[in-house]
PDB file of N, CA and C in Angstrom:
ATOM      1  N   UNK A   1       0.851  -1.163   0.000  1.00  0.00           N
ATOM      2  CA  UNK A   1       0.000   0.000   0.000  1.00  0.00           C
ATOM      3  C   UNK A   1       0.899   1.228   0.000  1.00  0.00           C
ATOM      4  N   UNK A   2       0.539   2.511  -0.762  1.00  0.00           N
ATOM      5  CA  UNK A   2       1.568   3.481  -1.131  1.00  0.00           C
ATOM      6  C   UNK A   2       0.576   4.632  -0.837  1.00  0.00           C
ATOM      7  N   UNK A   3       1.138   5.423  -0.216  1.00  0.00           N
ATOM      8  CA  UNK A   3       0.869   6.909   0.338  1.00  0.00           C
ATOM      9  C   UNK A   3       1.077   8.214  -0.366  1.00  0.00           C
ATOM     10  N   UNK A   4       0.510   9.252  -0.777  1.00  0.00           N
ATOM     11  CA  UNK A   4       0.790   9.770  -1.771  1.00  0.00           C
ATOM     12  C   UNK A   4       1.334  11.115  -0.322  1.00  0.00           C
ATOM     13  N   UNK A   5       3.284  11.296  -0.986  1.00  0.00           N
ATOM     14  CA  UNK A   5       3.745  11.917  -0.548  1.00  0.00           C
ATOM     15  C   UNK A   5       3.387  13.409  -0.016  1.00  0.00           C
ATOM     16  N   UNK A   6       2.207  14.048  -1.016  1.00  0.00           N
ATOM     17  CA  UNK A   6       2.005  15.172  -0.502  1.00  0.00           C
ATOM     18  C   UNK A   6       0.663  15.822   0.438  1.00  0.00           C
ATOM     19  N   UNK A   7      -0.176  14.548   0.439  1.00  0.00           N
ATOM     20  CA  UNK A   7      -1.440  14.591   1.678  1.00  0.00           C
ATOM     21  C   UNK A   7      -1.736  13.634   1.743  1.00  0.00           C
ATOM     22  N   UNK A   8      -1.061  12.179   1.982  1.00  0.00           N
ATOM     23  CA  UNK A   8      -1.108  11.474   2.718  1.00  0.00           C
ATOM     24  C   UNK A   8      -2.471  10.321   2.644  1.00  0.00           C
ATOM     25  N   UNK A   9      -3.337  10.618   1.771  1.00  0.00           N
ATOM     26  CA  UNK A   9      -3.902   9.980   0.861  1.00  0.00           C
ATOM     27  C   UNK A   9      -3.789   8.678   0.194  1.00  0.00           C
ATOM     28  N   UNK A  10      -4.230   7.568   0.833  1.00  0.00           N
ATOM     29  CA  UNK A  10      -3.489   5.598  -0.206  1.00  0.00           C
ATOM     30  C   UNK A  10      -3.871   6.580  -1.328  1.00  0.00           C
ATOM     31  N   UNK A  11      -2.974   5.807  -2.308  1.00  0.00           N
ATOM     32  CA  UNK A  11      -2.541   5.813  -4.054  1.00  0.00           C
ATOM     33  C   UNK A  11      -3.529   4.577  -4.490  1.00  0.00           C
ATOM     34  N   UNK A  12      -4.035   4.797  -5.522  1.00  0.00           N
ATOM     35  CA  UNK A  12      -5.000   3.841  -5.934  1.00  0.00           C
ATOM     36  C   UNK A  12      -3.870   3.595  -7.427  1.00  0.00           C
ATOM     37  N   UNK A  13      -4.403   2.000  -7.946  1.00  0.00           N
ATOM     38  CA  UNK A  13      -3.471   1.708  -8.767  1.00  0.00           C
ATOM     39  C   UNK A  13      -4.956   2.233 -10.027  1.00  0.00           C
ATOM     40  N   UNK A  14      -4.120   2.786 -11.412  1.00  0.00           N
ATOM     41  CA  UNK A  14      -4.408   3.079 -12.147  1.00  0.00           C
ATOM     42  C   UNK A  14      -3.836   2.052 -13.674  1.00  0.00           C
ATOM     43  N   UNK A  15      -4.270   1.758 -14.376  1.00  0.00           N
ATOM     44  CA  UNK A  15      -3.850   1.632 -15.788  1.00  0.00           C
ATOM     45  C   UNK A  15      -4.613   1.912 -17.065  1.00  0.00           C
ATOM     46  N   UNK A  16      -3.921   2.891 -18.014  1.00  0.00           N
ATOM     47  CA  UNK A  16      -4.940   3.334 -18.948  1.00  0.00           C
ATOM     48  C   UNK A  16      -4.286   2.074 -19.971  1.00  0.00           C
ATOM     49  N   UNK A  17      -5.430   2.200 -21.059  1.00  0.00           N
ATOM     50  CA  UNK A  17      -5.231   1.177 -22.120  1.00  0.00           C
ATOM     51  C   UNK A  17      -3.983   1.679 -23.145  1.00  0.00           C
ATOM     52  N   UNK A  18      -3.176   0.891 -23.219  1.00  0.00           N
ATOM     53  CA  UNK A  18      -1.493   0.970 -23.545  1.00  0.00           C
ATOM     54  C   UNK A  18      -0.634   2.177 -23.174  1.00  0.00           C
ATOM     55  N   UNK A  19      -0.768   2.547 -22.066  1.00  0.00           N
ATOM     56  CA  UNK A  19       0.350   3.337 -21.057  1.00  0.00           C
ATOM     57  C   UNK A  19       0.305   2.319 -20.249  1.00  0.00           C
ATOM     58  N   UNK A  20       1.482   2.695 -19.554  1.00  0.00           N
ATOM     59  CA  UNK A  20       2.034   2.377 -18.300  1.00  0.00           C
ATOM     60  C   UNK A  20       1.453   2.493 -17.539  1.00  0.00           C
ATOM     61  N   UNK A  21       0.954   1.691 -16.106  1.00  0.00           N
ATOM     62  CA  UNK A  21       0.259   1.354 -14.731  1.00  0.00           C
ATOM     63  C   UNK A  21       1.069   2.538 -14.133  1.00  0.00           C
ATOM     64  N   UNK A  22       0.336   3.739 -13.653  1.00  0.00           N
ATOM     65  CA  UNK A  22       0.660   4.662 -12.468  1.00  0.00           C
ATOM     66  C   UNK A  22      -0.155   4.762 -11.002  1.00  0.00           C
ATOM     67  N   UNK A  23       0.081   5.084 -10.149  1.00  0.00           N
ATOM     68  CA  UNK A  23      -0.660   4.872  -9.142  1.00  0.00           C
ATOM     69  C   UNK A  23      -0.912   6.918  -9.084  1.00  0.00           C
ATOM     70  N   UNK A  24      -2.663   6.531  -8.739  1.00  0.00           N
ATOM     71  CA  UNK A  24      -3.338   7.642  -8.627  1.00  0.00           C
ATOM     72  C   UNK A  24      -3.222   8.285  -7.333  1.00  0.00           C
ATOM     73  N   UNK A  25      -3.544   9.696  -6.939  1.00  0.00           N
ATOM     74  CA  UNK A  25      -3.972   9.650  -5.718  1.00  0.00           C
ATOM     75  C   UNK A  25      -5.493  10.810  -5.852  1.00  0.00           C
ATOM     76  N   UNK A  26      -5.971  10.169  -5.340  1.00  0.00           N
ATOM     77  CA  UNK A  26      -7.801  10.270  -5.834  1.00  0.00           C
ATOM     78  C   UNK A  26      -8.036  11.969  -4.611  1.00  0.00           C
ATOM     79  N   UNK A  27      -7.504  12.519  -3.578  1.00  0.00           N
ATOM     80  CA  UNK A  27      -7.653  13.836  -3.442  1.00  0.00           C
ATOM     81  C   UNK A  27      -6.420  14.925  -4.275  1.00  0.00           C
ATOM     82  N   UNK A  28      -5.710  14.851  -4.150  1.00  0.00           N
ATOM     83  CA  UNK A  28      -4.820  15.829  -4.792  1.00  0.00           C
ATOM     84  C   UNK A  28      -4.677  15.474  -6.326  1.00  0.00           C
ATOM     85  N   UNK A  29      -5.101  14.446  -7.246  1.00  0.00           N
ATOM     86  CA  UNK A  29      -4.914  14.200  -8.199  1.00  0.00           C
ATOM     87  C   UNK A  29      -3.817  14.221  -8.611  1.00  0.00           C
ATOM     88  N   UNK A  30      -2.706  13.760  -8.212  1.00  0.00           N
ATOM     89  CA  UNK A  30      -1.207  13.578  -8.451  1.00  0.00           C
ATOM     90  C   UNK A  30      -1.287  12.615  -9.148  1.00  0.00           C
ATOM     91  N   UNK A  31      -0.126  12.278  -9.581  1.00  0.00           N
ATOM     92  CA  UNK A  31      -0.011  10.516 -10.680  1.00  0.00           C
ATOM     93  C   UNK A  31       1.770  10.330 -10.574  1.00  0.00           C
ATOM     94  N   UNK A  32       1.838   9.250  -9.864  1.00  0.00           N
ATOM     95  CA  UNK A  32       2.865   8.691  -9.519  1.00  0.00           C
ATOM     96  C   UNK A  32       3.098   7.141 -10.476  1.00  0.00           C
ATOM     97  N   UNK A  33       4.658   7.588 -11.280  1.00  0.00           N
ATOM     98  CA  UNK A  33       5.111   6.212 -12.136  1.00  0.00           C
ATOM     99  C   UNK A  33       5.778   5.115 -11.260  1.00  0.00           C
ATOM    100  N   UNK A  34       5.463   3.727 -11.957  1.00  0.00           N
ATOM    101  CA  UNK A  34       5.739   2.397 -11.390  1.00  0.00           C
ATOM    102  C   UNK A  34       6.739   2.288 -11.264  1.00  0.00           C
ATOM    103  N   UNK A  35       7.842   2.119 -10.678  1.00  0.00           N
ATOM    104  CA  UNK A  35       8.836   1.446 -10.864  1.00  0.00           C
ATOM    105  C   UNK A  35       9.331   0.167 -11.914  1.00  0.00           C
ATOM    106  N   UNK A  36      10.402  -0.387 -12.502  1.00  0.00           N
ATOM    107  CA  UNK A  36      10.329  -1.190 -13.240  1.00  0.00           C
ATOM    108  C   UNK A  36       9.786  -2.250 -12.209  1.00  0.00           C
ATOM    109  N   UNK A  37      10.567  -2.463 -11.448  1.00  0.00           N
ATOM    110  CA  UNK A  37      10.374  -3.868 -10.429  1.00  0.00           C
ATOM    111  C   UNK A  37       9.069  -3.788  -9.757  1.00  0.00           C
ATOM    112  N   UNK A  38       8.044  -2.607  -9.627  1.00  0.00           N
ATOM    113  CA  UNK A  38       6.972  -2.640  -8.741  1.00  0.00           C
ATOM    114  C   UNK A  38       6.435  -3.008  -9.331  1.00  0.00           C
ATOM    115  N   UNK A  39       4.902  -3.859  -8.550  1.00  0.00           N
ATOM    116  CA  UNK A  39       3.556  -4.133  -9.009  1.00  0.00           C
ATOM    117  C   UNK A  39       2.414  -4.229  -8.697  1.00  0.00           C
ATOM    118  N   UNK A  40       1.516  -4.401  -9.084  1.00  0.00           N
ATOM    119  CA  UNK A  40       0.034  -3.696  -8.007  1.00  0.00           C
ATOM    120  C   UNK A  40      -0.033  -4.778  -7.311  1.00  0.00           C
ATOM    121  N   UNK A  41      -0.144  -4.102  -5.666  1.00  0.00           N
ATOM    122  CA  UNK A  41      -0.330  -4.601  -4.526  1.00  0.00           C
ATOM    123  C   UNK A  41      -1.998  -4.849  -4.376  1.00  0.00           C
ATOM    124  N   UNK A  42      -1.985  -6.172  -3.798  1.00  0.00           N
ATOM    125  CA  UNK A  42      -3.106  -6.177  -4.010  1.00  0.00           C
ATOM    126  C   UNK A  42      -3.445  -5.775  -1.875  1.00  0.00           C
ATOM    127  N   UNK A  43      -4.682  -5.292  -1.863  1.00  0.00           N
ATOM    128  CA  UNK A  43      -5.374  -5.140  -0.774  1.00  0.00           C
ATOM    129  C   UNK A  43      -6.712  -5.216  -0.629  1.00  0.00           C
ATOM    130  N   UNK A  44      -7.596  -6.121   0.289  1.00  0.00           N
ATOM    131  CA  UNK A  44      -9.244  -5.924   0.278  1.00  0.00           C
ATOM    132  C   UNK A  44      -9.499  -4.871   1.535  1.00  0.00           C
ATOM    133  N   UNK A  45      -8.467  -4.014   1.641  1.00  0.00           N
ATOM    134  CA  UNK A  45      -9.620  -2.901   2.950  1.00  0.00           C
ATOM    135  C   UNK A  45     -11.051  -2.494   2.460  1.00  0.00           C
ATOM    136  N   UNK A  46     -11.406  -2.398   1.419  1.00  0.00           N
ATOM    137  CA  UNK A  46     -12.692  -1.773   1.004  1.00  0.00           C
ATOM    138  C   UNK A  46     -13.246  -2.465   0.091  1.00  0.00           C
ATOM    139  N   UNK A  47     -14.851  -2.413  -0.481  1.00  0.00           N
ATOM    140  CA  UNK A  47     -15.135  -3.280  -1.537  1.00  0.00           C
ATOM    141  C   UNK A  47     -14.889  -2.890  -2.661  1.00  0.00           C
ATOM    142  N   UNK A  48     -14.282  -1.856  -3.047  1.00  0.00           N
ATOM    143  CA  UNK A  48     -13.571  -1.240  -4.320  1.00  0.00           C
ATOM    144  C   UNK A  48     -12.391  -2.211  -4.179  1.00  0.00           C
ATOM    145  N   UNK A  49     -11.486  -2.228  -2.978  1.00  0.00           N
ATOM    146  CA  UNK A  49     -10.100  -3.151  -3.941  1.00  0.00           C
ATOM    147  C   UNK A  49     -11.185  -4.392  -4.067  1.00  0.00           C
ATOM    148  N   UNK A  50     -12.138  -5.169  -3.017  1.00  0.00           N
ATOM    149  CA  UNK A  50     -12.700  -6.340  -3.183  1.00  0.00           C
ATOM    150  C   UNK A  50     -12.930  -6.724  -4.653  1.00  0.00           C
ATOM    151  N   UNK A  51     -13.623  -5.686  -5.124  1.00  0.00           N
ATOM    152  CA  UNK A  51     -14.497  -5.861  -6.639  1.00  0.00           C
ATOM    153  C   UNK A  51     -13.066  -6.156  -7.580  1.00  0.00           C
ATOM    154  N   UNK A  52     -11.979  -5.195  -7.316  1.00  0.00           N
ATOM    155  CA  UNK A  52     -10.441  -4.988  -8.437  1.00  0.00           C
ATOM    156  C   UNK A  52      -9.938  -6.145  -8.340  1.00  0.00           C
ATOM    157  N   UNK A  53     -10.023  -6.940  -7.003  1.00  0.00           N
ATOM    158  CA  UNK A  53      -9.109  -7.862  -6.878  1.00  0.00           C
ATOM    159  C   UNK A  53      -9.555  -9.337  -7.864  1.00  0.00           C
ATOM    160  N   UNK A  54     -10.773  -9.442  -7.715  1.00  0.00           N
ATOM    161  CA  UNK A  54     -11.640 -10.081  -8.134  1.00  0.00           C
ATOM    162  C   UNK A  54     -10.800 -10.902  -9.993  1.00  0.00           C
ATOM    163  N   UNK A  55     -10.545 -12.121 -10.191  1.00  0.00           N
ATOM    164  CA  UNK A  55      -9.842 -12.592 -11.269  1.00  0.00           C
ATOM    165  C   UNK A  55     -11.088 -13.508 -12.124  1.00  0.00           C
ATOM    166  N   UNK A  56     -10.550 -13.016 -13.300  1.00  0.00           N
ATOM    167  CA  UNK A  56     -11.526 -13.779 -14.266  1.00  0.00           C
ATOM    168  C   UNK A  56     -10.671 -14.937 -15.148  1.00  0.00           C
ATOM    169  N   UNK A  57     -11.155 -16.314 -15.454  1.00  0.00           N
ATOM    170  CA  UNK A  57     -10.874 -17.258 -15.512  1.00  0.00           C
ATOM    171  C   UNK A  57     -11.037 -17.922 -16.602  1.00  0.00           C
ATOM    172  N   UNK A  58     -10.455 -18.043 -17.917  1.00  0.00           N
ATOM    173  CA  UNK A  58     -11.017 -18.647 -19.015  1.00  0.00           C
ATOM    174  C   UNK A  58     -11.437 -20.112 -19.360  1.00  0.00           C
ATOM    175  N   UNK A  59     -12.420 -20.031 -20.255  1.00  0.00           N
ATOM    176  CA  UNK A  59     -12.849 -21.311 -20.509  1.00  0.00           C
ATOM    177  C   UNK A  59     -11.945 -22.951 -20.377  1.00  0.00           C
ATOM    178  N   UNK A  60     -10.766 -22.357 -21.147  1.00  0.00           N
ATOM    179  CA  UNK A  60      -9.817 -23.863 -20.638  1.00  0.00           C
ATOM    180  C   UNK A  60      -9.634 -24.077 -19.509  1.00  0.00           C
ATOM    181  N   UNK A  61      -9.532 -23.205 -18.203  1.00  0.00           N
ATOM    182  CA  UNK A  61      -9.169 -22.911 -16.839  1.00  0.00           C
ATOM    183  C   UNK A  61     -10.674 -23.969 -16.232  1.00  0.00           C
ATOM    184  N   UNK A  62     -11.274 -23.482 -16.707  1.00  0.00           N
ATOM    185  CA  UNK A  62     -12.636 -23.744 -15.823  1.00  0.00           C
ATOM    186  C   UNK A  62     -13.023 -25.136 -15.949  1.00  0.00           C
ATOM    187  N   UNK A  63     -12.586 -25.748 -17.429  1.00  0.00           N
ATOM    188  CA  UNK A  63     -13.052 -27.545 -17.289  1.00  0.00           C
ATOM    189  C   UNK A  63     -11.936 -27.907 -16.439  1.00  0.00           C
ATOM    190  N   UNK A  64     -10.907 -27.509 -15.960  1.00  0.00           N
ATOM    191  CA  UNK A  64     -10.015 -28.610 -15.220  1.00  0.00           C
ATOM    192  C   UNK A  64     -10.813 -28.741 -13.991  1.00  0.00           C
ATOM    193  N   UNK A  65     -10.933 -30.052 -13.691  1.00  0.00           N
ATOM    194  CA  UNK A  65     -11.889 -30.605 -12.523  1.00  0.00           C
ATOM    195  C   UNK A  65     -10.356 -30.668 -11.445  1.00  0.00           C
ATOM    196  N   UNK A  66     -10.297 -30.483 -10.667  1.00  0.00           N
ATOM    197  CA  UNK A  66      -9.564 -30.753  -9.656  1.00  0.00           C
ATOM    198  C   UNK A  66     -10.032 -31.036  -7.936  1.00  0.00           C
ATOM    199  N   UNK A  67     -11.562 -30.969  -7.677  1.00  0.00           N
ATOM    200  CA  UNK A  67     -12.098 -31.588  -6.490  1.00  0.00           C
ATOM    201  C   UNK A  67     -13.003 -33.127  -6.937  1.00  0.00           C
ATOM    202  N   UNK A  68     -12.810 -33.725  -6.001  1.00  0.00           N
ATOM    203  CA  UNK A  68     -13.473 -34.944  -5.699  1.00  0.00           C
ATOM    204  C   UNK A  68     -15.352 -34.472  -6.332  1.00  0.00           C
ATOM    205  N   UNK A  69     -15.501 -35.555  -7.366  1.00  0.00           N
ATOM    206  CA  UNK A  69     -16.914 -35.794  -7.607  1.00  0.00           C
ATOM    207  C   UNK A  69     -17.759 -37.035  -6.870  1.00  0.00           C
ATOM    208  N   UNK A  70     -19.048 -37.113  -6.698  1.00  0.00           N
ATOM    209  CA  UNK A  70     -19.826 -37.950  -6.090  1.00  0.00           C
ATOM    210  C   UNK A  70     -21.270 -37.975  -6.608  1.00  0.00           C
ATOM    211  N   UNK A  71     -21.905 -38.741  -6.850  1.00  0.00           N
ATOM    212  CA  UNK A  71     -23.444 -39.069  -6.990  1.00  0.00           C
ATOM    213  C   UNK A  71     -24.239 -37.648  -6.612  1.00  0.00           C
ATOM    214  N   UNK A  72     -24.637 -37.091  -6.957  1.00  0.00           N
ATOM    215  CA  UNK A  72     -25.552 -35.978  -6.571  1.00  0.00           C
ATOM    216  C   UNK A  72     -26.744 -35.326  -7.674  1.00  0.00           C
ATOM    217  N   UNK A  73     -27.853 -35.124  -7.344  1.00  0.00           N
ATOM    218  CA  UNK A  73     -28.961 -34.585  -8.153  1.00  0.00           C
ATOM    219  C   UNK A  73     -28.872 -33.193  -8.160  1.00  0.00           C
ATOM    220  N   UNK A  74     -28.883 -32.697  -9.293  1.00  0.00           N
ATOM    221  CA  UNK A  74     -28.937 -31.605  -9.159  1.00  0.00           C
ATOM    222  C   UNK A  74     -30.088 -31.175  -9.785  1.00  0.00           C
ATOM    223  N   UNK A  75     -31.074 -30.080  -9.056  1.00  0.00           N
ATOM    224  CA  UNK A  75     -32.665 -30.152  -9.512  1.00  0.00           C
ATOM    225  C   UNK A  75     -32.527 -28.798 -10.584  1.00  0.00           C
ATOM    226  N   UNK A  76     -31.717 -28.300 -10.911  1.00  0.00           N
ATOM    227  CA  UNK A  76     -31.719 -27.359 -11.984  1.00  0.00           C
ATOM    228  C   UNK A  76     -32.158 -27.719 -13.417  1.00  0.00           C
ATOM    229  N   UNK A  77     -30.669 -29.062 -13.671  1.00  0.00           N
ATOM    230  CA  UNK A  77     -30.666 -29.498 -15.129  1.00  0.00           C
ATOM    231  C   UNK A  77     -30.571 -31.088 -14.907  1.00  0.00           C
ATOM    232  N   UNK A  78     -31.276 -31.652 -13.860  1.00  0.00           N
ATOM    233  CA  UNK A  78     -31.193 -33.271 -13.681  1.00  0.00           C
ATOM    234  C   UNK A  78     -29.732 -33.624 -13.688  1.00  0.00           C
ATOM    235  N   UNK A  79     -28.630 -33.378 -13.411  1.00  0.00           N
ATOM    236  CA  UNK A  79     -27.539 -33.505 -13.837  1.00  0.00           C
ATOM    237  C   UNK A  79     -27.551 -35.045 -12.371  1.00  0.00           C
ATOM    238  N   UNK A  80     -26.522 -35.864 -12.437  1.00  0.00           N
ATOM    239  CA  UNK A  80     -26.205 -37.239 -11.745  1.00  0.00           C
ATOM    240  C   UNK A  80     -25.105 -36.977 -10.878  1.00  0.00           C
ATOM    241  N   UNK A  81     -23.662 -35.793 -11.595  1.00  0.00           N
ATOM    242  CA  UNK A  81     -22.688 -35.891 -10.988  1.00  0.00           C
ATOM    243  C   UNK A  81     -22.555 -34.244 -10.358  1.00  0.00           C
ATOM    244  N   UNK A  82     -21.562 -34.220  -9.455  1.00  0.00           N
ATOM    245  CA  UNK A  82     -21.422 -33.037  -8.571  1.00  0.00           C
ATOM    246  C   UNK A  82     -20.013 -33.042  -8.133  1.00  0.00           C
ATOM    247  N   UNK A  83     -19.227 -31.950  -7.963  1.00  0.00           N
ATOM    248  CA  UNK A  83     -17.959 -31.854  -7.533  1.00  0.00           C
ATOM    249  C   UNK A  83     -18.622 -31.813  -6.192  1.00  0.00           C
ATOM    250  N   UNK A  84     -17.576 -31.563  -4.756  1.00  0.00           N
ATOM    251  CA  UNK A  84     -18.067 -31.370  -3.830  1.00  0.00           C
ATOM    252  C   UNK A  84     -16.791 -30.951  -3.027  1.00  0.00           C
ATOM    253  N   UNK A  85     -17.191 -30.096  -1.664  1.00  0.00           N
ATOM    254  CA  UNK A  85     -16.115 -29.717  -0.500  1.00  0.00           C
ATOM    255  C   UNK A  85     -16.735 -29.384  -0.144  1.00  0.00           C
ATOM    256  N   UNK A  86     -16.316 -29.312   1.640  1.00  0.00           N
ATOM    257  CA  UNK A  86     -16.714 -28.800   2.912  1.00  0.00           C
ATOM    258  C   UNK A  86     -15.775 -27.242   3.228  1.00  0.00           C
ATOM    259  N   UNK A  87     -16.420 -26.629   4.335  1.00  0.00           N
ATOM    260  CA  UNK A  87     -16.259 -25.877   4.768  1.00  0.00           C
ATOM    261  C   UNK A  87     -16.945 -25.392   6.258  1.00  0.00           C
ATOM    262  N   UNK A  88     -15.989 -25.759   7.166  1.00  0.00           N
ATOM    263  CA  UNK A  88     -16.368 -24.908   8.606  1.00  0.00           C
ATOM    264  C   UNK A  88     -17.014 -23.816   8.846  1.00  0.00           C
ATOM    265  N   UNK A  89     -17.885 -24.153   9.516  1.00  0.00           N
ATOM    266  CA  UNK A  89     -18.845 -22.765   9.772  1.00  0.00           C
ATOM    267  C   UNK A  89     -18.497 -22.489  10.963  1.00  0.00           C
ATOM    268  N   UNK A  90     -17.872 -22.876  11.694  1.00  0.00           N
ATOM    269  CA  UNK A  90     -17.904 -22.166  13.385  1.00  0.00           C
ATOM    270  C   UNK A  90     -16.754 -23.061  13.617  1.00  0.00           C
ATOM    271  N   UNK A  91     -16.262 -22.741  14.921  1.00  0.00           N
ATOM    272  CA  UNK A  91     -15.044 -23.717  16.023  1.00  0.00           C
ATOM    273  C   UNK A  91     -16.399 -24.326  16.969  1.00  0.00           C
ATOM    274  N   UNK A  92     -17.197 -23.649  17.757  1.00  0.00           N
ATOM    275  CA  UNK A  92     -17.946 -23.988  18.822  1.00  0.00           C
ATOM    276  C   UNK A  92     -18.718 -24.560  18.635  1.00  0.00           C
ATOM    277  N   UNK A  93     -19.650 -24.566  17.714  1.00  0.00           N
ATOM    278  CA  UNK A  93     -20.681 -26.056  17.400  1.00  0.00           C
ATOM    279  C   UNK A  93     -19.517 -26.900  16.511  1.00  0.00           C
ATOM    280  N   UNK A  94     -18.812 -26.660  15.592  1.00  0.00           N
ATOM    281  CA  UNK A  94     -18.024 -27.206  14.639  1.00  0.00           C
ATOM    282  C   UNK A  94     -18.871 -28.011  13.681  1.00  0.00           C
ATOM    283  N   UNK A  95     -20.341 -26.734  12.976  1.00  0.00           N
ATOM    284  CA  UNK A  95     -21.011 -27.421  12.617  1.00  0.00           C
ATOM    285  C   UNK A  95     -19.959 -27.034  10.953  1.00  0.00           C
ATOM    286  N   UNK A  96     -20.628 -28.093   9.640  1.00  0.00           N
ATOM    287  CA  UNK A  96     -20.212 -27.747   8.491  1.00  0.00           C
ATOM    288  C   UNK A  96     -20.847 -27.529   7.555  1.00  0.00           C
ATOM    289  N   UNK A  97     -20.630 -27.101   6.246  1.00  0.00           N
ATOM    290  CA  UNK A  97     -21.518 -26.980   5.368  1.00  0.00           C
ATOM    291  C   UNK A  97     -20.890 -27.749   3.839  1.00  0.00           C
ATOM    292  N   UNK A  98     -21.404 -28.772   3.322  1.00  0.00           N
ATOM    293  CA  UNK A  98     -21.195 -29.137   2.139  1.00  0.00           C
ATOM    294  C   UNK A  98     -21.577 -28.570   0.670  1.00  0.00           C
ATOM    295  N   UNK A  99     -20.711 -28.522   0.322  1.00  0.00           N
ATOM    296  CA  UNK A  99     -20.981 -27.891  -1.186  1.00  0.00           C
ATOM    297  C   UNK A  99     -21.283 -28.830  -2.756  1.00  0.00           C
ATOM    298  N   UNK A 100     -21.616 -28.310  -3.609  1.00  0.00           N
ATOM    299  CA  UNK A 100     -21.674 -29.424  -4.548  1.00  0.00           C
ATOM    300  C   UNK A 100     -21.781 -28.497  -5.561  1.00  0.00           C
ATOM    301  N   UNK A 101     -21.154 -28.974  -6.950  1.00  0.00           N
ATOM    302  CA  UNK A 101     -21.069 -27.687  -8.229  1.00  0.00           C
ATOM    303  C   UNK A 101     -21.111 -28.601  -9.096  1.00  0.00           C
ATOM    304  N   UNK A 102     -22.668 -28.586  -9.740  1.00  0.00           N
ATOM    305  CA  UNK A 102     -22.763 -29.665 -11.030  1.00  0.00           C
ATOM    306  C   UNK A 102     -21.687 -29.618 -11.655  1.00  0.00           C
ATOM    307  N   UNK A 103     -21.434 -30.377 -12.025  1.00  0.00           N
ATOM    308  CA  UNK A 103     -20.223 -30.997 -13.429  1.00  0.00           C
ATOM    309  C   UNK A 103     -20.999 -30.614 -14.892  1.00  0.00           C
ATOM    310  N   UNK A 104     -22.672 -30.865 -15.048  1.00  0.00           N
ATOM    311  CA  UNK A 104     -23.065 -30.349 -16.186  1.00  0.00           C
ATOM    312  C   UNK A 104     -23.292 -29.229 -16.711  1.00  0.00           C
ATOM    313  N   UNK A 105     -23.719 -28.691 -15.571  1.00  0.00           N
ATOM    314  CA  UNK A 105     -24.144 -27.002 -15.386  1.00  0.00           C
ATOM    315  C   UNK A 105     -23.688 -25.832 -14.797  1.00  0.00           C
ATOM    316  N   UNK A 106     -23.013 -26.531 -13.840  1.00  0.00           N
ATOM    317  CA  UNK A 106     -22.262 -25.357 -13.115  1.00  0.00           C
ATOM    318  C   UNK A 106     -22.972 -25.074 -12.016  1.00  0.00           C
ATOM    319  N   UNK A 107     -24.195 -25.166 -11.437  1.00  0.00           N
ATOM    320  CA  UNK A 107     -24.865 -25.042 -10.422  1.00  0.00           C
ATOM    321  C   UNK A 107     -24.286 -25.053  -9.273  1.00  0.00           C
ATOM    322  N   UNK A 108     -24.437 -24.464  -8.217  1.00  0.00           N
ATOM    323  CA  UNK A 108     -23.549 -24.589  -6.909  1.00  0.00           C
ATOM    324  C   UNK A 108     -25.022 -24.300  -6.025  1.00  0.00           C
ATOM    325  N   UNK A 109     -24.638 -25.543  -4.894  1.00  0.00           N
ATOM    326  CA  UNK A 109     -25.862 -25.493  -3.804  1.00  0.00           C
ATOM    327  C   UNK A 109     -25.009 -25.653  -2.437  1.00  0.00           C
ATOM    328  N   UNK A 110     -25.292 -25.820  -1.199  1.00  0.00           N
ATOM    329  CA  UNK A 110     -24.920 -26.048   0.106  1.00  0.00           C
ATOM    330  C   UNK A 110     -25.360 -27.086   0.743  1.00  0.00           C
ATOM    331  N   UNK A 111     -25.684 -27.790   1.838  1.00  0.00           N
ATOM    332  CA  UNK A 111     -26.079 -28.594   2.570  1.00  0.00           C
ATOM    333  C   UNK A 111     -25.014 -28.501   3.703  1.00  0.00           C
ATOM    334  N   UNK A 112     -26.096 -27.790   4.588  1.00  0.00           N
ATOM    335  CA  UNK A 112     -25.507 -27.969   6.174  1.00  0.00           C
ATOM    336  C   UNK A 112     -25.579 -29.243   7.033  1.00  0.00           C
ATOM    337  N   UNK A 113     -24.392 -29.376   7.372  1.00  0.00           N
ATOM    338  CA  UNK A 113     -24.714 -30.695   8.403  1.00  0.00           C
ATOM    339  C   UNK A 113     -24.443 -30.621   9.662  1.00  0.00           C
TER     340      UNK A 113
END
């Protein structure tokens, strides 16, 4: 995270379409250049970096199956098969929640247990 030297203001990362990535600073409107070696830092303090940080994934990316599949209905598109993983919802009940993401459709549902 980078401070803009003259009011102290975070620098927001900027890139226009074919210039160089400068970092903004959104009250004084200054514009500060990258270094060769620097690169955008990523941070979620706010839902603005949340939304920036956010990566999009292409079609070849997305058929690689890499979680465990199992028997599952899925009532969207009748589909048979389902990827699946858990995830902890608490330490103190240590209850969980199961997931499942059709293999045909893409559907994603939960089941708490």
């Amino acid at each position: 995270m980078e401070f803009c030297p003259t009011c102290g203001t975070r620098l927001t990362y900027e890139k226009a379409k074919g210039k160089k990535p400068v970092l903004h600073c959104p009250k004084c409107k200054k514009k500060f250049n990258l270094g060769a070696n620097e690169t955008k830092k990523e941070s979620m303090s706010s839902k603005k970096d949340y939304a920036e940080s956010i990566v999009l994934i292409d079609k070849k990316a997305q058929k690689l199956r890499t979680l465990p599949t199992v028997d599952a209905d899925c009532y969207k598109c009748k589909g048979k098969k389902a990827e699946t993983w858990k995830l902890d919802l608490g330490s103190e009940d240590n209850m969980q929640a199961i997931f499942y993401r059709c293999i045909r459709c893409g559907h994603t549902w939960r089941v708490n247990d």
